[in-house]
C-alpha atoms as a PDB file:
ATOM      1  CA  UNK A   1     123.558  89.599 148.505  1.00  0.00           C
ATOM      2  CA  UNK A   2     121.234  87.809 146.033  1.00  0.00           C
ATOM      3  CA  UNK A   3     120.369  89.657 142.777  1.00  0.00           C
ATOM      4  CA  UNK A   4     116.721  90.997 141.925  1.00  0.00           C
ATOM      5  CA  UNK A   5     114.933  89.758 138.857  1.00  0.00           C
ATOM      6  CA  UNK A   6     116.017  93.121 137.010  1.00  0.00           C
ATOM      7  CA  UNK A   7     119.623  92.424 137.659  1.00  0.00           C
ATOM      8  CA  UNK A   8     119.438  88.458 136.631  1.00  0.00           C
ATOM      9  CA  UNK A   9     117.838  89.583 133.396  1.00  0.00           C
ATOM     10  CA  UNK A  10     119.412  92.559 132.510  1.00  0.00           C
ATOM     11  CA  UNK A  11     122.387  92.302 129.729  1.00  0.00           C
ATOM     12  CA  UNK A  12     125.937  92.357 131.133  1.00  0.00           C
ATOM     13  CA  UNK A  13     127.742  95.280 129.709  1.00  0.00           C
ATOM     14  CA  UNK A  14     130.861  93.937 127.992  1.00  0.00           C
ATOM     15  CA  UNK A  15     133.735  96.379 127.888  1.00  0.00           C
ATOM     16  CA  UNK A  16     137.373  96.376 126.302  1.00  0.00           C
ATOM     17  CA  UNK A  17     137.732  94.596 123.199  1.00  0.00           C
ATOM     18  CA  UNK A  18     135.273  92.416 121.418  1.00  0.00           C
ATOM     19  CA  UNK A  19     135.174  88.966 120.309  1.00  0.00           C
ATOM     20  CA  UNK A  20     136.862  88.850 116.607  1.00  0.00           C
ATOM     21  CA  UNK A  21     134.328  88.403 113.994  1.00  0.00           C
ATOM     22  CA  UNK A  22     131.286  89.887 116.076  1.00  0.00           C
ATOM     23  CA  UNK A  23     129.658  92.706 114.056  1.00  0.00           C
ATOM     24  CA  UNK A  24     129.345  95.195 117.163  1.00  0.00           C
ATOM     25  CA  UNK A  25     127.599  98.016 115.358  1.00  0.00           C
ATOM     26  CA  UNK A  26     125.058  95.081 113.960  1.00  0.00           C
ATOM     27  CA  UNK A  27     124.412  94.128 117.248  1.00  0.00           C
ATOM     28  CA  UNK A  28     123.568  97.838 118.328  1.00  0.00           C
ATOM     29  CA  UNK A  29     121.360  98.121 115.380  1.00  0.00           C
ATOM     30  CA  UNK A  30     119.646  95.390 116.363  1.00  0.00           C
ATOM     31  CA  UNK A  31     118.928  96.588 119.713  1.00  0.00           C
ATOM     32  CA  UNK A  32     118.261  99.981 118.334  1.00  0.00           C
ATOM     33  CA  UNK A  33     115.447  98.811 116.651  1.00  0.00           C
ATOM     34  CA  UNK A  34     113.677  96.758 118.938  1.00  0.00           C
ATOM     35  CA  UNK A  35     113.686  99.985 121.228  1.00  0.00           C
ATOM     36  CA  UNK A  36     112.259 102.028 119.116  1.00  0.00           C
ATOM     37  CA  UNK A  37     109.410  99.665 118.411  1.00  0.00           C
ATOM     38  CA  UNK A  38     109.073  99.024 121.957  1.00  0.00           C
ATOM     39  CA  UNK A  39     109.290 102.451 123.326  1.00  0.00           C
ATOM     40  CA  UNK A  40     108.958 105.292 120.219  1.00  0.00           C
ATOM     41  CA  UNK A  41     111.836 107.630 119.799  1.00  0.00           C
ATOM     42  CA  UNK A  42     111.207 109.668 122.652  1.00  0.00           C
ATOM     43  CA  UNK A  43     111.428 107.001 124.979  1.00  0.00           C
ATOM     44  CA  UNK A  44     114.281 105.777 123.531  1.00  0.00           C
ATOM     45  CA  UNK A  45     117.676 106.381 125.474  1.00  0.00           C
ATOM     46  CA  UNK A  46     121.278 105.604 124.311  1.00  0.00           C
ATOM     47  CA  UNK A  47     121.921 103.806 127.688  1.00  0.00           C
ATOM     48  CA  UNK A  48     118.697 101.566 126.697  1.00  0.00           C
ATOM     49  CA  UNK A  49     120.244 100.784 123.641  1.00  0.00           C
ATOM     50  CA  UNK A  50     123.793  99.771 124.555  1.00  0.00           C
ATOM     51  CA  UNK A  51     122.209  98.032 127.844  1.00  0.00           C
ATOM     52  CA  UNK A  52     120.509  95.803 125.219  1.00  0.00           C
ATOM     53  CA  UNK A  53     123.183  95.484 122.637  1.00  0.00           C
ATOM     54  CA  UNK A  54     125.730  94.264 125.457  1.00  0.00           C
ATOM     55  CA  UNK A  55     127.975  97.107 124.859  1.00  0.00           C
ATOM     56  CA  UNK A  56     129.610 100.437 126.562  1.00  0.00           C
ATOM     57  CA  UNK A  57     126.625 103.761 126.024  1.00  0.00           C
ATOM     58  CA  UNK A  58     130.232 105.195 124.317  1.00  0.00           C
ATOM     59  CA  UNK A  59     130.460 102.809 121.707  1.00  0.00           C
ATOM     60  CA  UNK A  60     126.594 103.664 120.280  1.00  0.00           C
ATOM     61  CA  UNK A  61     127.734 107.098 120.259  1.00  0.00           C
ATOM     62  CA  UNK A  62     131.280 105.820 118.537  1.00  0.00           C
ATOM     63  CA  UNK A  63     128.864 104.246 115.456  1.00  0.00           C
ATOM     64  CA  UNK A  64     126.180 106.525 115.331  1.00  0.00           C
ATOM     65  CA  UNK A  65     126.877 109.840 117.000  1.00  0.00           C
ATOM     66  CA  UNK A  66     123.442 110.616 118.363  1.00  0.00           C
ATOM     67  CA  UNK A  67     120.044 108.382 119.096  1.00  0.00           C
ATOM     68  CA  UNK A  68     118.797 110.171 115.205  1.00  0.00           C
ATOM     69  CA  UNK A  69     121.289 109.120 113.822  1.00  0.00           C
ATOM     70  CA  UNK A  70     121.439 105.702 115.005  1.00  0.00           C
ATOM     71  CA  UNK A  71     117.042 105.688 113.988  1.00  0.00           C
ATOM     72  CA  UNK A  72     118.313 107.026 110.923  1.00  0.00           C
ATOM     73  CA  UNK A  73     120.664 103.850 110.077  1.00  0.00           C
ATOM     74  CA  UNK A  74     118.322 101.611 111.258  1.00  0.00           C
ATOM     75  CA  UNK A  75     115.709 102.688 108.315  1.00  0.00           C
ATOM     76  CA  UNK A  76     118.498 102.242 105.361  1.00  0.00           C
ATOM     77  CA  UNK A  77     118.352  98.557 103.979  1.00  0.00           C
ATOM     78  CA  UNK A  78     121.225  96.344 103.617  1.00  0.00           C
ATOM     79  CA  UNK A  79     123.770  98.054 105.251  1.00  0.00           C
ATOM     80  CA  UNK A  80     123.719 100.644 102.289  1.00  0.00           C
ATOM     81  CA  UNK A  81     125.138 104.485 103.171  1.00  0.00           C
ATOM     82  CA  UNK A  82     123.232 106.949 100.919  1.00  0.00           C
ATOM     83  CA  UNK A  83     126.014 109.540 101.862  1.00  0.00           C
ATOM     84  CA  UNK A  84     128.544 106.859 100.005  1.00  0.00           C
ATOM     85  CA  UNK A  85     126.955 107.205  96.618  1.00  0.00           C
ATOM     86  CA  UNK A  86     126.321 110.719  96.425  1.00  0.00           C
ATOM     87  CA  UNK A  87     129.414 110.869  94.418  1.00  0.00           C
ATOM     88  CA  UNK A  88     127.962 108.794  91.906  1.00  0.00           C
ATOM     89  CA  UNK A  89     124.957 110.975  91.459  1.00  0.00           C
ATOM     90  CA  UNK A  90     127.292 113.956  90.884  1.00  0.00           C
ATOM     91  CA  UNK A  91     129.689 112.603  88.123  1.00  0.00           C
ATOM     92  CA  UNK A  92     127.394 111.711  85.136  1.00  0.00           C
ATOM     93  CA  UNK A  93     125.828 115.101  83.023  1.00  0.00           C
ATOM     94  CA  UNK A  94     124.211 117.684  84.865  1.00  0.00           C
ATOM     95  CA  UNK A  95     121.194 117.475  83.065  1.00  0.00           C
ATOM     96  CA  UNK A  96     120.572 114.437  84.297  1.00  0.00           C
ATOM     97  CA  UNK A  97     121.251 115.270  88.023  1.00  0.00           C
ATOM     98  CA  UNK A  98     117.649 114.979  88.772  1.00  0.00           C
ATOM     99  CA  UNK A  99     117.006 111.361  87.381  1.00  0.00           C
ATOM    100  CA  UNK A 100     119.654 109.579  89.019  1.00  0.00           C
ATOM    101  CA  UNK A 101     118.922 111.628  92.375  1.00  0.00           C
ATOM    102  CA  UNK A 102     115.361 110.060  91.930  1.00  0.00           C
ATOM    103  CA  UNK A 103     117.181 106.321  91.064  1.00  0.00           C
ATOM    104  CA  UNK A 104     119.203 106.625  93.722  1.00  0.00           C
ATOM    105  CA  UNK A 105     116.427 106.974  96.516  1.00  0.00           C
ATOM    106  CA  UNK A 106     114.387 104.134  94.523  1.00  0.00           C
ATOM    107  CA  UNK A 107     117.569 101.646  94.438  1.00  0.00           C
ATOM    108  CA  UNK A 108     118.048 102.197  98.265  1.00  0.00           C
ATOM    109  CA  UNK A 109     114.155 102.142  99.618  1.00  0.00           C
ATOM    110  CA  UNK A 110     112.308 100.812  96.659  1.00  0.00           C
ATOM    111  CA  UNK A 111     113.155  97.236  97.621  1.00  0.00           C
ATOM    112  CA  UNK A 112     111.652  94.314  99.871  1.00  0.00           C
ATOM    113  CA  UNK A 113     113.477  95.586 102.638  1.00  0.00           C
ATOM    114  CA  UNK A 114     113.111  99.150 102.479  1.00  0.00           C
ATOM    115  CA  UNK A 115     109.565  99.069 101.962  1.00  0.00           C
ATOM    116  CA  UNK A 116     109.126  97.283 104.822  1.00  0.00           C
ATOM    117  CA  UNK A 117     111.220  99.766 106.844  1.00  0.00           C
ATOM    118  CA  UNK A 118     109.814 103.074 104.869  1.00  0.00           C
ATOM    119  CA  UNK A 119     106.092 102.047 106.149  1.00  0.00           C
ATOM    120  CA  UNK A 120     107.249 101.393 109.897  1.00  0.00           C
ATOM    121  CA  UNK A 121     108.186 105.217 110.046  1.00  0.00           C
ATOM    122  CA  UNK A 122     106.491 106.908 107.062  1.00  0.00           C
ATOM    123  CA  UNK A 123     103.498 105.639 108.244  1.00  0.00           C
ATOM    124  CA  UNK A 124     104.048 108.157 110.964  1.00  0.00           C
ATOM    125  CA  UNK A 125     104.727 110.825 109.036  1.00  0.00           C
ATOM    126  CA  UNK A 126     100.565 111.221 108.342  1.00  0.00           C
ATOM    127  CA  UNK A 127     100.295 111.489 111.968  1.00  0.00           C
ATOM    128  CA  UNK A 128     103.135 113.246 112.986  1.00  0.00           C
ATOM    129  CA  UNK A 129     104.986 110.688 115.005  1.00  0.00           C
ATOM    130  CA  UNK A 130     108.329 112.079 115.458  1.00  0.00           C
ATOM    131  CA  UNK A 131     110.443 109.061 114.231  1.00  0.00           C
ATOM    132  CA  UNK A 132     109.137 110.359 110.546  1.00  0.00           C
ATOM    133  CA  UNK A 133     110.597 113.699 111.245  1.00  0.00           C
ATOM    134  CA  UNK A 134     113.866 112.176 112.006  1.00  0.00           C
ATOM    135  CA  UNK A 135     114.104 110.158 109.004  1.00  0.00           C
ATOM    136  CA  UNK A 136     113.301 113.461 106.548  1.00  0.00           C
ATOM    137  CA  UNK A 137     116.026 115.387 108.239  1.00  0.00           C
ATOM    138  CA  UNK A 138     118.193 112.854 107.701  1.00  0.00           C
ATOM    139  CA  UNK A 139     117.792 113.200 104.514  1.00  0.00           C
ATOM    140  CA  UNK A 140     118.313 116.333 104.607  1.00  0.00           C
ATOM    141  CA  UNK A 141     121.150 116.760 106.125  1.00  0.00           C
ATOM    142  CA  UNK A 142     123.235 113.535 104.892  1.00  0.00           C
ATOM    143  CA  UNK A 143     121.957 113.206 101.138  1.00  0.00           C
ATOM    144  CA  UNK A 144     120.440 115.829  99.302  1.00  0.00           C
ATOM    145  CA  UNK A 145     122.378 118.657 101.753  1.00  0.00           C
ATOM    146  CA  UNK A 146     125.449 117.130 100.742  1.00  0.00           C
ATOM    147  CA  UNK A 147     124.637 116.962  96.930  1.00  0.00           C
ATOM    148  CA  UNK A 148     123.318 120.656  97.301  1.00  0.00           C
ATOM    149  CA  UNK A 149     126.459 121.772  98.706  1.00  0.00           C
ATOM    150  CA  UNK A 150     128.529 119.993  95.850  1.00  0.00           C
ATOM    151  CA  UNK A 151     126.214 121.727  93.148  1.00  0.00           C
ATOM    152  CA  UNK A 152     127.722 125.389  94.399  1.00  0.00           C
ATOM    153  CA  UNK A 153     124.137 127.097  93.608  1.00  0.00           C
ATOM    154  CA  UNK A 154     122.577 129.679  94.846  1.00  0.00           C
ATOM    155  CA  UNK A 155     119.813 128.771  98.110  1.00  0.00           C
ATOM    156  CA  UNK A 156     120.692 125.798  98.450  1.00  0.00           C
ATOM    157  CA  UNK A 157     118.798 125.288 101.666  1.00  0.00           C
ATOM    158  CA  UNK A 158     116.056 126.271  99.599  1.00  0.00           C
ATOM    159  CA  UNK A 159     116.716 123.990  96.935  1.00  0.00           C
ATOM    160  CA  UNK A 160     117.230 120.813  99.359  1.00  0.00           C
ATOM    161  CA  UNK A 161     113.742 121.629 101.532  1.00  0.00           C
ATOM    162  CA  UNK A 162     111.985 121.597  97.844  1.00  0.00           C
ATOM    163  CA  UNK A 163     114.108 117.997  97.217  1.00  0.00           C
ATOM    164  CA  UNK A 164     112.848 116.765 100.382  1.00  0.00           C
ATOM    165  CA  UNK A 165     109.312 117.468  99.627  1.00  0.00           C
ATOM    166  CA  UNK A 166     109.367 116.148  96.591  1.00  0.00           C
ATOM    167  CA  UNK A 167     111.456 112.681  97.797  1.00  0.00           C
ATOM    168  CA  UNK A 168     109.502 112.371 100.563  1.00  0.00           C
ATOM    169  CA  UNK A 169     106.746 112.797  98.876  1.00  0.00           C
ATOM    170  CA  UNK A 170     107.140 110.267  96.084  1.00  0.00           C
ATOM    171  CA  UNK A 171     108.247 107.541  98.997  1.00  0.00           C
ATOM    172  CA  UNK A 172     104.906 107.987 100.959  1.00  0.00           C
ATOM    173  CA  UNK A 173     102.443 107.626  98.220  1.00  0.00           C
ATOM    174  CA  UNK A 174     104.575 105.119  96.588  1.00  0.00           C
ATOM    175  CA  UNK A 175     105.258 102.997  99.649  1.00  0.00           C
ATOM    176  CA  UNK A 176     102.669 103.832 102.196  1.00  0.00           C
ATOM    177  CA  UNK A 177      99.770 104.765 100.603  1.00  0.00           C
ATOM    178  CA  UNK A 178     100.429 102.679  97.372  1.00  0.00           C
ATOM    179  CA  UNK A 179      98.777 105.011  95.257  1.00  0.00           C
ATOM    180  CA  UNK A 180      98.288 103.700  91.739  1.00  0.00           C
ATOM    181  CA  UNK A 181      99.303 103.443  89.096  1.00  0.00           C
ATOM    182  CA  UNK A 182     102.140 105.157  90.756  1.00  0.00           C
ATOM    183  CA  UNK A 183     102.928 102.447  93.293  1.00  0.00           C
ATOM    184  CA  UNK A 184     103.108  99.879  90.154  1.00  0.00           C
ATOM    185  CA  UNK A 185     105.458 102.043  87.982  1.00  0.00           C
ATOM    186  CA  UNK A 186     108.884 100.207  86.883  1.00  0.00           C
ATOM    187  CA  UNK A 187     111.512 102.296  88.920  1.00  0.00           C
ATOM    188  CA  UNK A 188     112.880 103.586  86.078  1.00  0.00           C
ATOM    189  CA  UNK A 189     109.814 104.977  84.889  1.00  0.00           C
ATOM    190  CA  UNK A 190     109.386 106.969  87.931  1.00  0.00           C
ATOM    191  CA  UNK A 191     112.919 107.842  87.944  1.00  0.00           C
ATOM    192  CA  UNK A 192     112.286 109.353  84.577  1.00  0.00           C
ATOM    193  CA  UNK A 193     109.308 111.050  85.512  1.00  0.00           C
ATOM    194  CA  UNK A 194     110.158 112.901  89.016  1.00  0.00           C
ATOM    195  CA  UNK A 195     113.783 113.355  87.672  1.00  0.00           C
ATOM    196  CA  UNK A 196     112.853 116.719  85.847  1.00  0.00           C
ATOM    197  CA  UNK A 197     110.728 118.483  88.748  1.00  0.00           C
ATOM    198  CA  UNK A 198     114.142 117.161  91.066  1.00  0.00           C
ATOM    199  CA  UNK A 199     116.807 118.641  88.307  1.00  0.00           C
ATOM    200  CA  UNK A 200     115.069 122.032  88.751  1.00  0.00           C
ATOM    201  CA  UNK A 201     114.877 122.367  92.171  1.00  0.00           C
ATOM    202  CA  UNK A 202     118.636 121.723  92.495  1.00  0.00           C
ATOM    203  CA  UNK A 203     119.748 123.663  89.773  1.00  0.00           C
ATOM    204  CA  UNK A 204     117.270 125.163  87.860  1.00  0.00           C
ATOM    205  CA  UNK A 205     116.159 129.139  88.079  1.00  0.00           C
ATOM    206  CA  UNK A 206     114.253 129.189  91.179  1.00  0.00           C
ATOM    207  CA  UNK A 207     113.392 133.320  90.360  1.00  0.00           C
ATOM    208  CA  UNK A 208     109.520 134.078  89.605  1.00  0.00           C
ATOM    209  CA  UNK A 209     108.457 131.071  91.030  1.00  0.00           C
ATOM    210  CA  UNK A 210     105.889 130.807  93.985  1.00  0.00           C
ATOM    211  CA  UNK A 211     108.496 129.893  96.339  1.00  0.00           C
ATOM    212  CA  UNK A 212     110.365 132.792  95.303  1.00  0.00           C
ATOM    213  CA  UNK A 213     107.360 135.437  95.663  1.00  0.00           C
ATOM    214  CA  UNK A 214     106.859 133.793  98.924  1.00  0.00           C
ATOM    215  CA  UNK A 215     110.205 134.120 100.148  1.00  0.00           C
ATOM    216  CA  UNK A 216     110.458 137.816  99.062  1.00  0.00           C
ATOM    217  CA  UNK A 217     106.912 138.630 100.353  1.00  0.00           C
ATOM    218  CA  UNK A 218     108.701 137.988 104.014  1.00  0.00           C
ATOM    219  CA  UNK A 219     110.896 140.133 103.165  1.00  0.00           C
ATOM    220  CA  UNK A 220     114.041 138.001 102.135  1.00  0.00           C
END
C-alpha cells in the first residue's frame, strides 16, 4: 500500500543503539527547540519532539525528564548546567554568597548566546507567555532552591522566591528591555552591585521586613 505524504516525510524513529559519536541528547535539543518556536509550550508534546529528533518518546524523557525541563535546557548556553556550579558559589566566604550568586547567573546568560536565548522567552515574561514561567521555576527549583537548601536557613522558600525576583529581575531589564546604564554595566560591576540585596535574602535577617509583616498579617 503506497505511503501518504505525512508518512514519506515524517522522521523514522530509530530505536536500539545509536550511531557512535552522534550526540543524541543534541539532536533532541535541537528538535526541542524548533517545536517550541513552531508551536509554544503548550502545543508542544514529547512525542513531537522525539518524532523530530529521530529518536524513541523514552529517550527525551531519559535526558530531560519532563517537556520543562527539556524548555529549560534548551535556554542554558553552551551546554553549561547551572546546577553543576552551585558548589562553587557555596565554597568561597559567606559574605560574599550574594556576589558570586549574581556572577554566576551573568557568566551563564550574560553572553552572545544567552542573550539571544534570554529574549526569546523573557520577552514573554511581560506578557505572560507560559514558556517564561517555566524558565523562572527552573530556576527555582534547580539553582537558587538548591543553594537555599545548602545554606540550612530559616524560610528558605521564602528566601529563594525573593532570589528569583531579584535574578529575574536583573535579567529582564538587563537583557530585554536594555535599560541603561544598567544594560552597559561591566558584569562585574553589576555583580557587585545586586550581590548585597542577593546575600540578604539568602541569609540575612528576614524579621521586620515587609515581607515578614506580610507573611504574619496572613497569619503565618
Amino acid at each position: 500500500m503506497p505511503r501518504t505524504t505525512d508518512e514519506r516525510s515524517s522522521p523514522t524513529v530509530r530505536r536500539g543503539r545509536r550511531p557512535a559519536g552522534e550526540d543524541t541528547r543534541g539532536l533532541i535539543l535541537d528538535a526541542a527547540r524548533a517545536e517550541f518556536a513552531e508551536r509554544g509550550f503548550d502545543a508542544t508534546s514529547v512525542r513531537a519532539v522525539a518524532r523530530r529528533a529521530g529518536v524513541d518518546p523514552a529517550l527525551v524523557r531519559h535526558y530531560f525528564g519532563s517537556k520543562a525541563d527539556l524548555l529549560a535546557a534548551g535556554l542554558v548556553p553552551g551546554g553549561v548546567d547551572p546546577r553543576a556550579v552551585v558548589g562553587a558559589v557555596t565554597a568561597g566566604p559567606r559574605d560574599a554568597l550574594g556576589e558570586r550568586l549574581a556572577r554566576l547567573v551573568l557568566d551563564v546568560w550574560d553572553t552572545p548566546d544567552g542573550r539571544a536565548r534570554l529574549r526569546a522567552v523573557l520577552s514573554g515574561a511581560l506578557s505572560a507567555d507560559p514558556a517564561a514561567a517555566v524558565f523562572v521555576d527552573y530556576l527555582r527549583r534547580t539553582v537558587f532552591g538548591s543553594l537555599a537548601a545548602g545554606l540550612d536557613a530559616p524560610d528558605a522558600d521564602r528566601r529563594v522566591s525573593l532570589v528569583a525576583s531579584q535574578v529575574v529581575g536583573l535579567l529582564v531589564t538587563r537583557v530585554v528591555i536594555g535599560l541603561e546604564p544598567l544594560a552597559s554595566l561591566p558584569a562585574d560591576d553589576v555583580a557587585a552591585l545586586v550581590g548585597p540585596t542577593l546575600q540578604r535574602y539568602l541569609t540575612g535577617d528576614l524579621a521586620g521586613s515587609a515581607v515578614e509583616e506580610h507573611y504574619s498579617s496572613h497569619g503565618e
